[in-house]
Protein backbone atom coordinates (compact mmCIF):
# COMPACT_ATOMS: atom_id res chain seq x y z
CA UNK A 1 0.00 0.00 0.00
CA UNK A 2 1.19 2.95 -0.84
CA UNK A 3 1.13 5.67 1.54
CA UNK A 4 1.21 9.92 1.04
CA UNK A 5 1.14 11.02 4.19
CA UNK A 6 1.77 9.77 8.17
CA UNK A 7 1.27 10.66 11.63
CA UNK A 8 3.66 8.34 13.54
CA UNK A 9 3.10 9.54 17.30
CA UNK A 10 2.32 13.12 16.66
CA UNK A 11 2.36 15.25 19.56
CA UNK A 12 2.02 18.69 19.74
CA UNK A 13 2.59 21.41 23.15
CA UNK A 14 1.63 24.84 23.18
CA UNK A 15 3.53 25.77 26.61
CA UNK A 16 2.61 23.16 29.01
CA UNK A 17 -0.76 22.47 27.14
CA UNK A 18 -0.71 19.27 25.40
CA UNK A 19 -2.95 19.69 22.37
CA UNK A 20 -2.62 16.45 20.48
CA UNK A 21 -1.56 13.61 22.10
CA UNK A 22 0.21 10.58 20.39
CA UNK A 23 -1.41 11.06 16.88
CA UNK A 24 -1.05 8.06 14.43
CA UNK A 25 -2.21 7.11 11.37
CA UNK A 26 -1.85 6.89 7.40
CA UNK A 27 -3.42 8.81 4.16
CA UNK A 28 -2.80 5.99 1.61
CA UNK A 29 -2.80 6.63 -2.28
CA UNK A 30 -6.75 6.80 -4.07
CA UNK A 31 -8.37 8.07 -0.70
CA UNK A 32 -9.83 10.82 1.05
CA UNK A 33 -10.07 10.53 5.19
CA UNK A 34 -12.34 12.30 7.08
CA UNK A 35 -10.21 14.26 10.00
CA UNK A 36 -13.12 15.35 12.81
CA UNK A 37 -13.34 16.40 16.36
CA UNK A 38 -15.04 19.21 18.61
CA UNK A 39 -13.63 22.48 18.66
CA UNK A 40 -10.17 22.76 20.02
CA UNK A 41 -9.79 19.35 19.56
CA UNK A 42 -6.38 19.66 17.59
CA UNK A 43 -7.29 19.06 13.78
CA UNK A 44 -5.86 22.08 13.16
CA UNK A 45 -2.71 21.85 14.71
CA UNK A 46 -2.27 18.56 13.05
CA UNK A 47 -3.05 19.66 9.70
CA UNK A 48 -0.46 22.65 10.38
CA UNK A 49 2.35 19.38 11.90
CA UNK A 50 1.72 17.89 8.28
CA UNK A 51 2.18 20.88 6.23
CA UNK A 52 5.09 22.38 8.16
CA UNK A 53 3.61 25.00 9.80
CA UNK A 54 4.19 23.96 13.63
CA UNK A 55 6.75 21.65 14.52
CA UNK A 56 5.76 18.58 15.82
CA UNK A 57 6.96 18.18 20.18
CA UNK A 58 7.60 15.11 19.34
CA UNK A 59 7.27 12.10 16.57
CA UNK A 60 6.20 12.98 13.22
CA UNK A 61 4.14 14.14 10.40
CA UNK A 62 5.15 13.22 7.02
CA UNK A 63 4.19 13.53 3.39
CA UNK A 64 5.76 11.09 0.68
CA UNK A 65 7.88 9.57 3.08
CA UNK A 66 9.88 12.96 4.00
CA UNK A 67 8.49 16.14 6.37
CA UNK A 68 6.88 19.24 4.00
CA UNK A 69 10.00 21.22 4.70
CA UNK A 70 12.21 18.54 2.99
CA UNK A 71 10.04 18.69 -0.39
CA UNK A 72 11.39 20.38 -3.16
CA UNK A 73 8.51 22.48 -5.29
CA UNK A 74 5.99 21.31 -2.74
CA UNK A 75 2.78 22.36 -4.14
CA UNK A 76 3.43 20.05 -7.29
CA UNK A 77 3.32 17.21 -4.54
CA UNK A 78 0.82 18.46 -1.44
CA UNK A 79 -1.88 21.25 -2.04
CA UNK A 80 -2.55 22.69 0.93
CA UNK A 81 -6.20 25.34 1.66
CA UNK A 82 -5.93 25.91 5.65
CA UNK A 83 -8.39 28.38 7.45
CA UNK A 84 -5.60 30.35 8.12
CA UNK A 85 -4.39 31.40 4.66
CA UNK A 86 -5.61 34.56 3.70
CA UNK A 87 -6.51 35.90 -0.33
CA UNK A 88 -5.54 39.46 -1.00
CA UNK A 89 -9.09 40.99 -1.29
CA UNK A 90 -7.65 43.60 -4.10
CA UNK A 91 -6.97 40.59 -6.24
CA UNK A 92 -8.62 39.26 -8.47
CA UNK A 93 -9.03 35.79 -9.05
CA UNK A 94 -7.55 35.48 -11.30
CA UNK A 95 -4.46 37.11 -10.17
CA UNK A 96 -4.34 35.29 -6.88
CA UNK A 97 -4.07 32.01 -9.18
CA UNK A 98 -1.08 33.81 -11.05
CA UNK A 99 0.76 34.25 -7.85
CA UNK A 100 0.41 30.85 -6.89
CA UNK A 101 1.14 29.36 -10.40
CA UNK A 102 4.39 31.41 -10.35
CA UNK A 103 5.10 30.46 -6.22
CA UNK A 104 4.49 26.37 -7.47
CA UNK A 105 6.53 26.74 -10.22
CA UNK A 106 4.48 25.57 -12.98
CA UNK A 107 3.13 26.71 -16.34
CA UNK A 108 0.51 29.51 -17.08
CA UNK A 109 -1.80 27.42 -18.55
CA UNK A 110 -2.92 25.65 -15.17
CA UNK A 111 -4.75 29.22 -13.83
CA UNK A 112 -7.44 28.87 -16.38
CA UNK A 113 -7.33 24.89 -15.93
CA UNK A 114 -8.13 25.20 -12.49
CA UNK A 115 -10.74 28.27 -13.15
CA UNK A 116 -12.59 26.42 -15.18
CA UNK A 117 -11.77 23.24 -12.71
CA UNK A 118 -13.48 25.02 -10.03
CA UNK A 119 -16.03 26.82 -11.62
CA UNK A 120 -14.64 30.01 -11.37
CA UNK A 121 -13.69 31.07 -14.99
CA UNK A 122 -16.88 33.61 -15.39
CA UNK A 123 -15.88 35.13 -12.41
CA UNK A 124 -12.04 35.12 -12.73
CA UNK A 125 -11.82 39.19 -13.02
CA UNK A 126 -13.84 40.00 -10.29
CA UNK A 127 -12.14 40.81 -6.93
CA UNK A 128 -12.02 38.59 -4.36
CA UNK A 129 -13.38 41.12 -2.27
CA UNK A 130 -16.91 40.46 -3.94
CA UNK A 131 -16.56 36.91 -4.32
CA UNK A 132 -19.04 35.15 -1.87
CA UNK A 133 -17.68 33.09 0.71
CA UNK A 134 -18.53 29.48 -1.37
CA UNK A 135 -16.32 31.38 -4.39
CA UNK A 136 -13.52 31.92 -1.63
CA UNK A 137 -13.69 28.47 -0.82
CA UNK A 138 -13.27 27.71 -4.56
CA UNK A 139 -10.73 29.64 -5.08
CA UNK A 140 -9.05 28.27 -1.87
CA UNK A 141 -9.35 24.63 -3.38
CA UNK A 142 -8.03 25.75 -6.97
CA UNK A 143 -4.88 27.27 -5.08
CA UNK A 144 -4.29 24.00 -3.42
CA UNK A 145 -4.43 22.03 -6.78
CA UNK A 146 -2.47 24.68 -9.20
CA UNK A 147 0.32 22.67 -9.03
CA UNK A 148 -1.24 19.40 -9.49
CA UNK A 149 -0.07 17.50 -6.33
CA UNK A 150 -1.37 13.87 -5.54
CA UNK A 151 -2.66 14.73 -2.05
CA UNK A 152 -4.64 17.48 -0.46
CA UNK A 153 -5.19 18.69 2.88
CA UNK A 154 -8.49 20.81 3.51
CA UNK A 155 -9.62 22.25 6.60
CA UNK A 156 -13.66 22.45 6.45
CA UNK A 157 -13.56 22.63 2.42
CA UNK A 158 -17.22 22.78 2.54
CA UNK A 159 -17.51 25.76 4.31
CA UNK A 160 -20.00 28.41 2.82
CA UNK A 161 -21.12 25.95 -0.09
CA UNK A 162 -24.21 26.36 -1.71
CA UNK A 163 -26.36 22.81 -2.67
CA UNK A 164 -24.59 22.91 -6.40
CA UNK A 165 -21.02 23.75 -5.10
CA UNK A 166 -21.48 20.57 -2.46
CA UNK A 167 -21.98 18.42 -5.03
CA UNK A 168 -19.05 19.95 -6.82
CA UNK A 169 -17.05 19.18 -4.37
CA UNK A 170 -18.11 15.25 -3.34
CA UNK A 171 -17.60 14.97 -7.56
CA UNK A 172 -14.31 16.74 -7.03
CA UNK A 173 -12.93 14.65 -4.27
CA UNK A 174 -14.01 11.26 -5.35
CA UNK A 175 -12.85 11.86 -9.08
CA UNK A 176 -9.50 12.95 -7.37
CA UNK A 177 -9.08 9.85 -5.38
CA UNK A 178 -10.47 7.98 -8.39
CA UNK A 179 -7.80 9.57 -10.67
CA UNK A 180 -5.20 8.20 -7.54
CA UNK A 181 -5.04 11.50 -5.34
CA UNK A 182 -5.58 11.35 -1.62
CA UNK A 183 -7.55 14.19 0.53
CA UNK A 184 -7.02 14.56 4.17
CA UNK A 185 -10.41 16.43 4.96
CA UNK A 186 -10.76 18.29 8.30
CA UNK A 187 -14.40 19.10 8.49
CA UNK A 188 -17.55 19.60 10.82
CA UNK A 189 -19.82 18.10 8.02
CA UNK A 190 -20.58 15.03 8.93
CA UNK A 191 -23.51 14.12 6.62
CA UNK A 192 -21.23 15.79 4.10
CA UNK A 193 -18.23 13.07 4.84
CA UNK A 194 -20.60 10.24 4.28
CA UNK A 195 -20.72 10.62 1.03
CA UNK A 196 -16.40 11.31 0.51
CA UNK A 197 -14.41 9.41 3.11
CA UNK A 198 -13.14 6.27 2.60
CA UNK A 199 -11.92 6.65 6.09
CA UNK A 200 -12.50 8.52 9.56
CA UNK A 201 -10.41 9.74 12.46
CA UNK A 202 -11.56 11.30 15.26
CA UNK A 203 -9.96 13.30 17.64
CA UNK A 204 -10.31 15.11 20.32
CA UNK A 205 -6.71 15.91 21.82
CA UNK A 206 -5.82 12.34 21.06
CA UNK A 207 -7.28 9.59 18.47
CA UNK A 208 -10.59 7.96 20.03
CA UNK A 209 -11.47 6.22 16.84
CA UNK A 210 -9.82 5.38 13.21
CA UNK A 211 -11.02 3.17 10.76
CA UNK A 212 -13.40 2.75 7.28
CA UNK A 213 -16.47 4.86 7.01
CA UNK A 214 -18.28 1.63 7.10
CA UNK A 215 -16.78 0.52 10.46
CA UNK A 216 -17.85 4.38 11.71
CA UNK A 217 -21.30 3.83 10.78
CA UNK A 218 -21.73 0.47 12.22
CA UNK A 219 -20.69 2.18 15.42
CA UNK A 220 -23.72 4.42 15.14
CA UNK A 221 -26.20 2.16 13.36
CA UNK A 222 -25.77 3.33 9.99
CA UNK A 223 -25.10 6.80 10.96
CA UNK A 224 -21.59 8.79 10.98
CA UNK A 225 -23.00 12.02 12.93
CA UNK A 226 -24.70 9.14 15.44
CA UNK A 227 -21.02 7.41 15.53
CA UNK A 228 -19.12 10.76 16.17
CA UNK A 229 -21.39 11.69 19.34
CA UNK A 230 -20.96 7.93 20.61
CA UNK A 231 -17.53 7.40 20.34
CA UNK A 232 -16.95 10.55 21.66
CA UNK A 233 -18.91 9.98 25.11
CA UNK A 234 -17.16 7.15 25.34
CA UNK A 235 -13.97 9.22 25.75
CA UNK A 236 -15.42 10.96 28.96
């Protein structure tokens, strides 16, 4: 099995705070996994371990074998769209592609692949300023895939979606696992997930469940929201 990214014992300490705990496990090749938890329950911080943005306290958090810092051109390997990257509201969309086609080091013609990827390419011109927060979160995603990486980590992708840009994104996410991609999805969704992970974490400081979808439903009866509120009174 191949594998694109690891948590092998993640632990993360802000201060004497503990936020995760012993984090561990896999985002193999052709998958997306579902990353949940309450608030403050460290999914960002892990996504952030994985991308390079923290470092870890101790273990590891790895992408093709190697930490993010060790990847040369990254964004041709990992796309990354974390709630805490900002746009430059005077750009437009265009133009905020640009600047990340440039930063991945690839050719022009992936900004109007990705506009017209993401459904974007009748708005392209406009500023971001006006776009609506489901454009933002377009926009987001086709930043994360201008370099056409094999794996994607997405903190609450679904955010500010309308009905037709939900189903945009389930087709997105499956075809991109199809096509052999992985996603790493952090996300609040749950209903959402049903229909996009292969597998489920959950974590709330430290794992309290991993495994399929289908082994997360069976949990709750056939229900992943149902699952998530059981297996986390269980952790009490």
């Amino acid at each position: 099995m191949t594998v694109y990214a690891k948590f092998a014992h993640f632990s993360k300490k802000r201060g004497d705070q503990l936020v995760v705990d012993d984090l561990s496990f896999e985002v193999p090749a052709g998958s997306v996994v579902g990353l949940i938890g309450p608030n403050g329950a460290g999914k960002s911080t892990a996504l952030a371990g994985l991308t390079g943005l923290v470092p870890a306290t101790s273990g590891s958090a790895t992408v093709f074998g190697t930490a993010y810092r060790g990847l040369r051109r990254p964004a041709t390997k990992v796309g990354v769209n974390l709630d805490c990257m900002d746009m430059e509201p005077g750009l437009s969309g265009r133009r905020h592609l640009q600047i990340c086609q440039v930063a991945a080091g690839v050719g022009r013609d992936n900004v109007e692949r990705v506009l017209e990827q993401v459904g974007l390419a009748e708005h392209a011109d406009r500023k971001v300023k006006d776009y609506s927060l489901g454009m933002r979160q377009r926009l987001g995603i086709g930043s994360a895939i201008i370099g056409d990486p094999k794996l994607l980590v997405l903190d609450e992708p679904a955010n500010g979606l309308d009905p037709e840009g939900i189903q945009w994104l389930r087709q997105f996410l499956r075809g991109f696992a199809a096509a052999g991609g992985s996603a790493l999805v952090s996300s609040h969704q749950l209903l959402e997930l049903e229909h996009v992970a292969d597998s489920v974490v959950v974590l709330k400081r430290r794992t309290m469940f991993q495994g399929s979808l289908a082994q997360a439903k069976a949990i709750g009866g056939g229900s992943l929201e149902t699952a998530y509120f059981r297996i986390l009174e269980d952790s009490w």
